[in-house]
PDB file of N, CA and C in Angstrom:
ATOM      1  N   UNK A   1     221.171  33.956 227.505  1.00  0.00           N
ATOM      2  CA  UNK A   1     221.057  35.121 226.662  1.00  0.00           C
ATOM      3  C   UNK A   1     219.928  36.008 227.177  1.00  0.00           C
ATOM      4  N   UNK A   2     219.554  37.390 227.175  1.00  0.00           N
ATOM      5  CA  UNK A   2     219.028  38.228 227.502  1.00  0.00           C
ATOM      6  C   UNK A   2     217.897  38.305 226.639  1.00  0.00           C
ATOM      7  N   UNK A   3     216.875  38.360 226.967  1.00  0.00           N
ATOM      8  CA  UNK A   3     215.650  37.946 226.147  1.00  0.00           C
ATOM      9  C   UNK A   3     215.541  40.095 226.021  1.00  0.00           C
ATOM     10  N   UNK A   4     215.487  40.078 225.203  1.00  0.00           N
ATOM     11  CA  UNK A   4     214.895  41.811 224.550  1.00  0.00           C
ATOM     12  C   UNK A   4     213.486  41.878 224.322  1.00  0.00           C
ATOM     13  N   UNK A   5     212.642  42.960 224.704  1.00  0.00           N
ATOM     14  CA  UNK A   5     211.348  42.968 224.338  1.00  0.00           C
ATOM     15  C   UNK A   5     210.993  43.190 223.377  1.00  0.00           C
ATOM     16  N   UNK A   6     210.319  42.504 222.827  1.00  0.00           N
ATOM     17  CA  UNK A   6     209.009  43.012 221.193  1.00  0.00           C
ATOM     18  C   UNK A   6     208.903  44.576 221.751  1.00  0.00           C
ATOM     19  N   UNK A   7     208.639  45.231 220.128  1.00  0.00           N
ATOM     20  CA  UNK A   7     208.358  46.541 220.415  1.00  0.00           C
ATOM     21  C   UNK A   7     206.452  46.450 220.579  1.00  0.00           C
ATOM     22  N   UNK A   8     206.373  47.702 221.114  1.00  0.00           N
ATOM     23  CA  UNK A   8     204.686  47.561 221.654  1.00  0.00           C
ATOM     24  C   UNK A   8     203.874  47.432 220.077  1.00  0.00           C
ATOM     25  N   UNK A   9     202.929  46.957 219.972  1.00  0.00           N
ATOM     26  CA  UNK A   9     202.244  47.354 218.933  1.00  0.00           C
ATOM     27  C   UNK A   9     201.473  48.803 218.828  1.00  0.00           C
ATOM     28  N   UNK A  10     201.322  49.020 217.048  1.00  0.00           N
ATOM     29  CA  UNK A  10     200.898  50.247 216.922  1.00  0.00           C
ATOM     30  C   UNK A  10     199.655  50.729 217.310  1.00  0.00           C
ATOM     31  N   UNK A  11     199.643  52.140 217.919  1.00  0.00           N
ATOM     32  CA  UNK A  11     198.170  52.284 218.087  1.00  0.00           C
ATOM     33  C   UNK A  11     196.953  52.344 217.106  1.00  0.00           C
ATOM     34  N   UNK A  12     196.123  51.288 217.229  1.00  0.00           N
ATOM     35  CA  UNK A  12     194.886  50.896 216.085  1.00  0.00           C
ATOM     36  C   UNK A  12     193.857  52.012 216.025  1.00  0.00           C
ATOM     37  N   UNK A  13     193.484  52.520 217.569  1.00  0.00           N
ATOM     38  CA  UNK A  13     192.215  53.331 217.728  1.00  0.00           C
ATOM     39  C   UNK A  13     192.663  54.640 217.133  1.00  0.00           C
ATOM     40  N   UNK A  14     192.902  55.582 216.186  1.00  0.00           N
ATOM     41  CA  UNK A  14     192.862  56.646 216.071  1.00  0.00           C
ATOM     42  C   UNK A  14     192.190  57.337 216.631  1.00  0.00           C
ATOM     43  N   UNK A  15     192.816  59.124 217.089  1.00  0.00           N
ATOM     44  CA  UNK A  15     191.697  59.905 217.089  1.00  0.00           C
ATOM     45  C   UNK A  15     190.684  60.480 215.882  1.00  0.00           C
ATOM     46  N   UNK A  16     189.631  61.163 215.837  1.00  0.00           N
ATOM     47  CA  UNK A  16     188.782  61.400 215.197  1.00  0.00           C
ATOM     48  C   UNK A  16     189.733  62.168 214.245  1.00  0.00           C
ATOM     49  N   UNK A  17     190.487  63.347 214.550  1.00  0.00           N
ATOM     50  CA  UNK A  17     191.359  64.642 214.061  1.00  0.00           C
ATOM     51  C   UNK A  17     192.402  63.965 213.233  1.00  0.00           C
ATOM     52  N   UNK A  18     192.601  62.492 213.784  1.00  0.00           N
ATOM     53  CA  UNK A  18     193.927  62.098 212.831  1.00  0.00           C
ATOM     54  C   UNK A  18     193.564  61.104 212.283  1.00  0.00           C
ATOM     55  N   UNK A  19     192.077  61.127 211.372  1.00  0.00           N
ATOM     56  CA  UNK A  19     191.542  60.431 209.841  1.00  0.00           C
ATOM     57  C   UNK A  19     191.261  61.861 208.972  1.00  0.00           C
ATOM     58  N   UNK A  20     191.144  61.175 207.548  1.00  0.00           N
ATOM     59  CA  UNK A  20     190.419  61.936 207.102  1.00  0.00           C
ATOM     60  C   UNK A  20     189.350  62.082 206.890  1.00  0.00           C
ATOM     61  N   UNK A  21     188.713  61.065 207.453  1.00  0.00           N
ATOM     62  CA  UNK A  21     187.415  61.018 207.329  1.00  0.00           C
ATOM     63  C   UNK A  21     186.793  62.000 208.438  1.00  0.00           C
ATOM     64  N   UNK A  22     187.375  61.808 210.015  1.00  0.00           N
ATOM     65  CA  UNK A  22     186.939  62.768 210.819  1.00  0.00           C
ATOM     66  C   UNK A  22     187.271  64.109 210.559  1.00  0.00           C
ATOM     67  N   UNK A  23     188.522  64.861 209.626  1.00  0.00           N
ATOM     68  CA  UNK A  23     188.737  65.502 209.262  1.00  0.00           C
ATOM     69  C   UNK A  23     187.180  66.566 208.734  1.00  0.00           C
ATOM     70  N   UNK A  24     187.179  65.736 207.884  1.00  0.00           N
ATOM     71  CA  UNK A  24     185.435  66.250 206.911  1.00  0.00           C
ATOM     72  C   UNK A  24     184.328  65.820 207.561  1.00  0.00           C
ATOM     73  N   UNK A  25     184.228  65.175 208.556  1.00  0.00           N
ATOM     74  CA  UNK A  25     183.624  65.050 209.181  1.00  0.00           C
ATOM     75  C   UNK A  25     183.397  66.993 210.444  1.00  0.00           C
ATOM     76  N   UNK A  26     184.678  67.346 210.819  1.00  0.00           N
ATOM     77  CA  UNK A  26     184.951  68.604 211.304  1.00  0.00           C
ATOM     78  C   UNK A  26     184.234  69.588 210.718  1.00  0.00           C
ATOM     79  N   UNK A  27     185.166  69.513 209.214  1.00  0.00           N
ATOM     80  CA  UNK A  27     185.308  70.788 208.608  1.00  0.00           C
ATOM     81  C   UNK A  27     183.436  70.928 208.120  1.00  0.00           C
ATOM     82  N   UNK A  28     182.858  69.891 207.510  1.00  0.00           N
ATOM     83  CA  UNK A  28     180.994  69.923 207.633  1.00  0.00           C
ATOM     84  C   UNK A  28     180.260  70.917 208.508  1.00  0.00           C
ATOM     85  N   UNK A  29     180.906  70.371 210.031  1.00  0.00           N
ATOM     86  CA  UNK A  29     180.225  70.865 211.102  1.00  0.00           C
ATOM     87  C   UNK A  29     180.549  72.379 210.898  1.00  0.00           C
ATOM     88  N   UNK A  30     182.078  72.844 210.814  1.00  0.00           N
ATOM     89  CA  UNK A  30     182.165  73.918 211.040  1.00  0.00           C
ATOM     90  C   UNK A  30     181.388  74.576 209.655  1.00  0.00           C
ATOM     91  N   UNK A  31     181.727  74.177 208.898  1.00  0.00           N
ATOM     92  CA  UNK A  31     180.712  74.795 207.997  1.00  0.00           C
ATOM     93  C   UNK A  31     179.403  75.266 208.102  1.00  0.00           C
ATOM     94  N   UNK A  32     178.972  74.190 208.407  1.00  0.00           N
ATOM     95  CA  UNK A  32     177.363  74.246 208.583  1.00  0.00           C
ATOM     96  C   UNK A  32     176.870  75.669 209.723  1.00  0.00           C
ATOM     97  N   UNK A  33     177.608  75.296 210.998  1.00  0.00           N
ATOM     98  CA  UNK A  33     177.920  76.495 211.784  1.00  0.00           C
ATOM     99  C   UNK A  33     178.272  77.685 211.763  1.00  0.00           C
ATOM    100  N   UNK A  34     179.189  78.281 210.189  1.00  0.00           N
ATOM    101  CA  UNK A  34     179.257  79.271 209.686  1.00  0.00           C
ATOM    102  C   UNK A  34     177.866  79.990 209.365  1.00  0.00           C
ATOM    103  N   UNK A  35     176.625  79.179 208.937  1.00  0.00           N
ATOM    104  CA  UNK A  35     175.815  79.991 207.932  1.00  0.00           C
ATOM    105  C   UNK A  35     174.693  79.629 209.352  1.00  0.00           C
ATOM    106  N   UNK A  36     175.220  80.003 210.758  1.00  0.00           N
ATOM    107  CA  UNK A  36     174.197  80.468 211.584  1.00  0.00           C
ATOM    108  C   UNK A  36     174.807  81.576 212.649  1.00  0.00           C
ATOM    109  N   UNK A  37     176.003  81.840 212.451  1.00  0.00           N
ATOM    110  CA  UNK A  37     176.361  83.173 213.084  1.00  0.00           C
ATOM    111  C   UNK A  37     176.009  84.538 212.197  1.00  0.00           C
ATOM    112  N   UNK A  38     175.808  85.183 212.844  1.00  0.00           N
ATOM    113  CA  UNK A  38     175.254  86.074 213.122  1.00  0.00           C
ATOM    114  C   UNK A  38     176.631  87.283 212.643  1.00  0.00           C
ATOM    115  N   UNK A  39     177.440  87.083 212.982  1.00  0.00           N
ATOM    116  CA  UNK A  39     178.407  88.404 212.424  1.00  0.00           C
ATOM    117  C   UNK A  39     179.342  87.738 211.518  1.00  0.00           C
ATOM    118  N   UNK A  40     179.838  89.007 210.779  1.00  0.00           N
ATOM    119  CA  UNK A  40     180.494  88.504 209.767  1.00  0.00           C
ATOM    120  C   UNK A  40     182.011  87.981 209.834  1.00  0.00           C
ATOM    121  N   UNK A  41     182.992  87.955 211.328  1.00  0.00           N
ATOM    122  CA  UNK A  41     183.543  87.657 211.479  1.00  0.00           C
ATOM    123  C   UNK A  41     183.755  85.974 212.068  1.00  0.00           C
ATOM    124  N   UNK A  42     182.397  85.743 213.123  1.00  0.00           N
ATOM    125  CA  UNK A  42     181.944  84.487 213.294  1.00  0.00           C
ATOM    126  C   UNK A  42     182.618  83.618 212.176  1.00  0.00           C
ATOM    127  N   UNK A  43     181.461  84.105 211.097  1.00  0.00           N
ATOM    128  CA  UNK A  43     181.264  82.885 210.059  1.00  0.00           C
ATOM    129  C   UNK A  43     182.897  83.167 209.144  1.00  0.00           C
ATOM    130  N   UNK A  44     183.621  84.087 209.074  1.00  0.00           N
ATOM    131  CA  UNK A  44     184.808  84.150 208.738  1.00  0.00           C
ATOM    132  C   UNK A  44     185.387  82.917 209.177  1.00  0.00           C
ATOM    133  N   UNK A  45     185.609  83.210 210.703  1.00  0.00           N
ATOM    134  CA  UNK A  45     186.710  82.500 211.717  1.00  0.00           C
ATOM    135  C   UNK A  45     186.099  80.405 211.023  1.00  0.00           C
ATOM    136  N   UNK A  46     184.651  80.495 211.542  1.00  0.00           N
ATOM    137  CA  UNK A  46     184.330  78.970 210.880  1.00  0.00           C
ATOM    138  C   UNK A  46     184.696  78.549 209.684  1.00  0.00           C
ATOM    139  N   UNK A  47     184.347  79.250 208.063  1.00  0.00           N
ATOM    140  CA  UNK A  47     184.548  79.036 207.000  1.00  0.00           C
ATOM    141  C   UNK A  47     186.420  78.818 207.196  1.00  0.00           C
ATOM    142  N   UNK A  48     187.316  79.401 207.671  1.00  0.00           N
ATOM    143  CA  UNK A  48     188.805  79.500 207.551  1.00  0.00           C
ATOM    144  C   UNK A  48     188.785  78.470 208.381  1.00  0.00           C
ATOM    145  N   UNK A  49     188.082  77.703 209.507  1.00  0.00           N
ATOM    146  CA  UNK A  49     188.545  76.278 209.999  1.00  0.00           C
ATOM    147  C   UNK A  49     187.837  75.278 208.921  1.00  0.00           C
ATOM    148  N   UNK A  50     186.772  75.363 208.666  1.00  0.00           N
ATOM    149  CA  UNK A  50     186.556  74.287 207.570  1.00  0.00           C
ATOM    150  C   UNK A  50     187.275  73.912 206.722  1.00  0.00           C
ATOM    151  N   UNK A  51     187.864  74.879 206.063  1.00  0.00           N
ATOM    152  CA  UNK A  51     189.109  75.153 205.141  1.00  0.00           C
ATOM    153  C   UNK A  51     189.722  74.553 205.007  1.00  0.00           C
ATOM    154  N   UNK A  52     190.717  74.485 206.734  1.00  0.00           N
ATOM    155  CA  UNK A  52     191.661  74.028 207.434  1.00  0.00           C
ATOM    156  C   UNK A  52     191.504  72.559 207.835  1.00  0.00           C
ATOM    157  N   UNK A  53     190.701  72.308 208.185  1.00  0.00           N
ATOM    158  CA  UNK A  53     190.092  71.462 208.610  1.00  0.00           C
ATOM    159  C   UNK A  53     190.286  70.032 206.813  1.00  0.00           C
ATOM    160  N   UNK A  54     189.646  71.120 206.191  1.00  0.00           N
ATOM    161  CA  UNK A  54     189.339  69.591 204.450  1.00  0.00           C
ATOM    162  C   UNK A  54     190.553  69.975 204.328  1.00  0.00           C
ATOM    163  N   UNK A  55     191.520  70.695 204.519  1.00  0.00           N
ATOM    164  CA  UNK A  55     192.953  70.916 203.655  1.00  0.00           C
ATOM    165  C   UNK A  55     193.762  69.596 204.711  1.00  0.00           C
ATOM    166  N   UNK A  56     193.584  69.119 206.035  1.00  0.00           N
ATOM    167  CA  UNK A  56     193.663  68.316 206.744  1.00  0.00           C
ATOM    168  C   UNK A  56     193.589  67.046 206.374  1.00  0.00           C
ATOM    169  N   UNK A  57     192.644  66.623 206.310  1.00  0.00           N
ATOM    170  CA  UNK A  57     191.665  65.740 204.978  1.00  0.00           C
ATOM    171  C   UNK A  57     192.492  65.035 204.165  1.00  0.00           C
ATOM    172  N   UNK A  58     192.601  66.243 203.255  1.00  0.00           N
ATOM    173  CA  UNK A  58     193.525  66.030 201.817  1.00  0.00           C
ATOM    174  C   UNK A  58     194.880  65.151 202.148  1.00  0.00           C
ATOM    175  N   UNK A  59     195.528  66.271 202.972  1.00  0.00           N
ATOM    176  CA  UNK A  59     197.017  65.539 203.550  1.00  0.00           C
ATOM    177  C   UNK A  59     196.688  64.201 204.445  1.00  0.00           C
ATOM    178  N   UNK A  60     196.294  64.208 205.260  1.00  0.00           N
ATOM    179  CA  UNK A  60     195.921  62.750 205.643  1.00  0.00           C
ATOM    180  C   UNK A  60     195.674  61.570 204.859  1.00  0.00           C
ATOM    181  N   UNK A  61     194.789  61.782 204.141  1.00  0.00           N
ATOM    182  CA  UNK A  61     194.250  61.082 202.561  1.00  0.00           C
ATOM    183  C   UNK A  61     195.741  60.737 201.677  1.00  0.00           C
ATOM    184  N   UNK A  62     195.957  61.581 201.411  1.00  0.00           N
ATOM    185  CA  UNK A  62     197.311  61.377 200.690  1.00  0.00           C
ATOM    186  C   UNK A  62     198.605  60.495 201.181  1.00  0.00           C
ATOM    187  N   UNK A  63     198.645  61.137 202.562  1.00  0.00           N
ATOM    188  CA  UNK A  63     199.623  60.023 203.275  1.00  0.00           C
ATOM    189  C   UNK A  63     199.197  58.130 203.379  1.00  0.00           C
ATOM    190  N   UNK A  64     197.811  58.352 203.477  1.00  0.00           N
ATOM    191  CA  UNK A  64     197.328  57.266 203.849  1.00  0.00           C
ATOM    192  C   UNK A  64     197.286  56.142 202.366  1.00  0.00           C
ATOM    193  N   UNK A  65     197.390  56.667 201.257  1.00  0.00           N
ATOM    194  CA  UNK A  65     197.101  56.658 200.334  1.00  0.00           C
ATOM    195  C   UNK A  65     198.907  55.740 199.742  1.00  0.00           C
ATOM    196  N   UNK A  66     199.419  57.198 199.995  1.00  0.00           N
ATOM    197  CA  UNK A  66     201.232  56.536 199.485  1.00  0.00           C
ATOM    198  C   UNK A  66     201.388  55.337 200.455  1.00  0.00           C
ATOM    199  N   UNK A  67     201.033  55.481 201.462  1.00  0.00           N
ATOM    200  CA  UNK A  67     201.558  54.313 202.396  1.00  0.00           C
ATOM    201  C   UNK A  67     200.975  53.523 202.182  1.00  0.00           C
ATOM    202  N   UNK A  68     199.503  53.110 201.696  1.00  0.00           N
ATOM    203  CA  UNK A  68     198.744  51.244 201.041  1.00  0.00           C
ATOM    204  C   UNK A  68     199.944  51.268 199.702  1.00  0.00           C
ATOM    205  N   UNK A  69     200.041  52.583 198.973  1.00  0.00           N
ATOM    206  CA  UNK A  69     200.976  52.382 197.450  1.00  0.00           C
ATOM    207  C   UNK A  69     202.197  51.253 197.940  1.00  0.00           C
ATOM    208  N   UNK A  70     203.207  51.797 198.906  1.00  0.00           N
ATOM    209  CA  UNK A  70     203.974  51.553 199.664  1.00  0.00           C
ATOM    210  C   UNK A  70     204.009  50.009 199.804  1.00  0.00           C
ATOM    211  N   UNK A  71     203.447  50.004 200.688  1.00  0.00           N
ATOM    212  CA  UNK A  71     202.749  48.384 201.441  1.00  0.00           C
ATOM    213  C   UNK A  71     202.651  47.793 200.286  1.00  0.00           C
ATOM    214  N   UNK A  72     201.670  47.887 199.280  1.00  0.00           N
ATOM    215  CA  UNK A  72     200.997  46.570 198.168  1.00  0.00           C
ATOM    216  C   UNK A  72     202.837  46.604 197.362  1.00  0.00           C
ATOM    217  N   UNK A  73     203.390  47.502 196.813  1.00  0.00           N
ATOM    218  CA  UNK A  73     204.760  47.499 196.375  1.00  0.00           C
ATOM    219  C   UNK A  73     205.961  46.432 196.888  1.00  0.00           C
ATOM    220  N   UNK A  74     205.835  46.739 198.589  1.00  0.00           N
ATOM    221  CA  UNK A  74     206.802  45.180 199.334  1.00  0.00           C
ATOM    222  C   UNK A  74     205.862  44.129 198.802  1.00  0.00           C
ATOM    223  N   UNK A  75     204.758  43.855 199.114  1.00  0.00           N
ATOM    224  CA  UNK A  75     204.663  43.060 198.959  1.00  0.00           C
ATOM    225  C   UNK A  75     204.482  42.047 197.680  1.00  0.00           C
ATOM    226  N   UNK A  76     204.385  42.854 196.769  1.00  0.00           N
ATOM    227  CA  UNK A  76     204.570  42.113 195.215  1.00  0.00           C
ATOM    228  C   UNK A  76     205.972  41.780 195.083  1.00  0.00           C
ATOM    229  N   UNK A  77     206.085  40.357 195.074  1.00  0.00           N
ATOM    230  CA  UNK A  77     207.730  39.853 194.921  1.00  0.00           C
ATOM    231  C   UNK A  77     207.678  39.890 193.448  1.00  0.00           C
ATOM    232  N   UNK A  78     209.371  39.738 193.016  1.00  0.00           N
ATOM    233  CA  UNK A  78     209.634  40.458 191.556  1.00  0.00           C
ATOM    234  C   UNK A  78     209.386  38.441 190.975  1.00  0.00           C
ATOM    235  N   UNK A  79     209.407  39.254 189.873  1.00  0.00           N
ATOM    236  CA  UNK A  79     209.296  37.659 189.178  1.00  0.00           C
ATOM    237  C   UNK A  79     210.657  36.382 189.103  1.00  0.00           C
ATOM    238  N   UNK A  80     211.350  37.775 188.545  1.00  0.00           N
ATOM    239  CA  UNK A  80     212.884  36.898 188.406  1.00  0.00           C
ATOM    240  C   UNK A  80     213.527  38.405 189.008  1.00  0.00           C
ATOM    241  N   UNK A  81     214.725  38.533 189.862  1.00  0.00           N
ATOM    242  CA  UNK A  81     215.158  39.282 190.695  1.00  0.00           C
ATOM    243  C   UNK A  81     216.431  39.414 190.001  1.00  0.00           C
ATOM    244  N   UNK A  82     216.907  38.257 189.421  1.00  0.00           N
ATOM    245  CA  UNK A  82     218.397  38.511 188.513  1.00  0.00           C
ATOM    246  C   UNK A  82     218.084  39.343 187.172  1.00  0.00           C
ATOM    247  N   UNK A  83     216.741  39.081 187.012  1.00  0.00           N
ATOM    248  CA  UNK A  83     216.638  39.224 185.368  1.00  0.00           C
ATOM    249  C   UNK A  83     217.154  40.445 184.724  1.00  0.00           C
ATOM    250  N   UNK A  84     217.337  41.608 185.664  1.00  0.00           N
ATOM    251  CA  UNK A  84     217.378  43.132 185.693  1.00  0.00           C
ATOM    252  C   UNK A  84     218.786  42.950 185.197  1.00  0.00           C
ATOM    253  N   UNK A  85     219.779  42.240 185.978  1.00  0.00           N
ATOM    254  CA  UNK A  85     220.925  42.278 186.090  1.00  0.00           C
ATOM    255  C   UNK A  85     222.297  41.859 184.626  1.00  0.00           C
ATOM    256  N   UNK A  86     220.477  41.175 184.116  1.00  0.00           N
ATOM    257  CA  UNK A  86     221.337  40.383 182.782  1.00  0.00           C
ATOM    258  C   UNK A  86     221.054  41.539 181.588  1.00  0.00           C
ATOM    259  N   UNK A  87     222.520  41.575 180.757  1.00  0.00           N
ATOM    260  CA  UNK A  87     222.620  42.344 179.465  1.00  0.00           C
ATOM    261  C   UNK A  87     222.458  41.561 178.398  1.00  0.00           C
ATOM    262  N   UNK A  88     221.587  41.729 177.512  1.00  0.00           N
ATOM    263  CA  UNK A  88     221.628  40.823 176.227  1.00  0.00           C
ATOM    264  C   UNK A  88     222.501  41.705 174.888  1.00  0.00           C
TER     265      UNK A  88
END
């Protein structure tokens, strides 16, 4: 028989950009960097990536969030699996 390969495992190391923690970790910096430029478009362009940046955050957070919901859900087995099935 033809032996098939395991699929690779998932990548563990994230980049910084795809947590949310590095997310706000970003959007801080750019912040902070807003309130030392000098024109008023500078600190525009920074404040609208910070923005962007925690609105990043949020959605990441959230995904990360449904998917433990997700996960702990398989894994709680039902008590009785017929029980649903019975009409009294």
């Amino acid at each position: 028989m033809i032996q098939v390969p395991s699929r690779p495992k998932a990548r563990t190391k994230k980049a910084p950009q795809d947590t949310a923690a590095g997310c706000r970790i970003r959007a801080d910096a750019d912040l902070l960097a807003s309130v030392a430029m000098l024109t008023a478009n500078q600190r525009v362009r920074f404040e609208r990536s910070a923005a962007t940046w925690t609105a990043r955050a949020d959605l990441l957070q959230s995904l990360e969030e449904r998917l433990a919901a997700r996960h702990s859900e398989e894994v709680k087995p039902a008590a009785e699996p017929d029980a649903a099935k019975i009409r009294i």
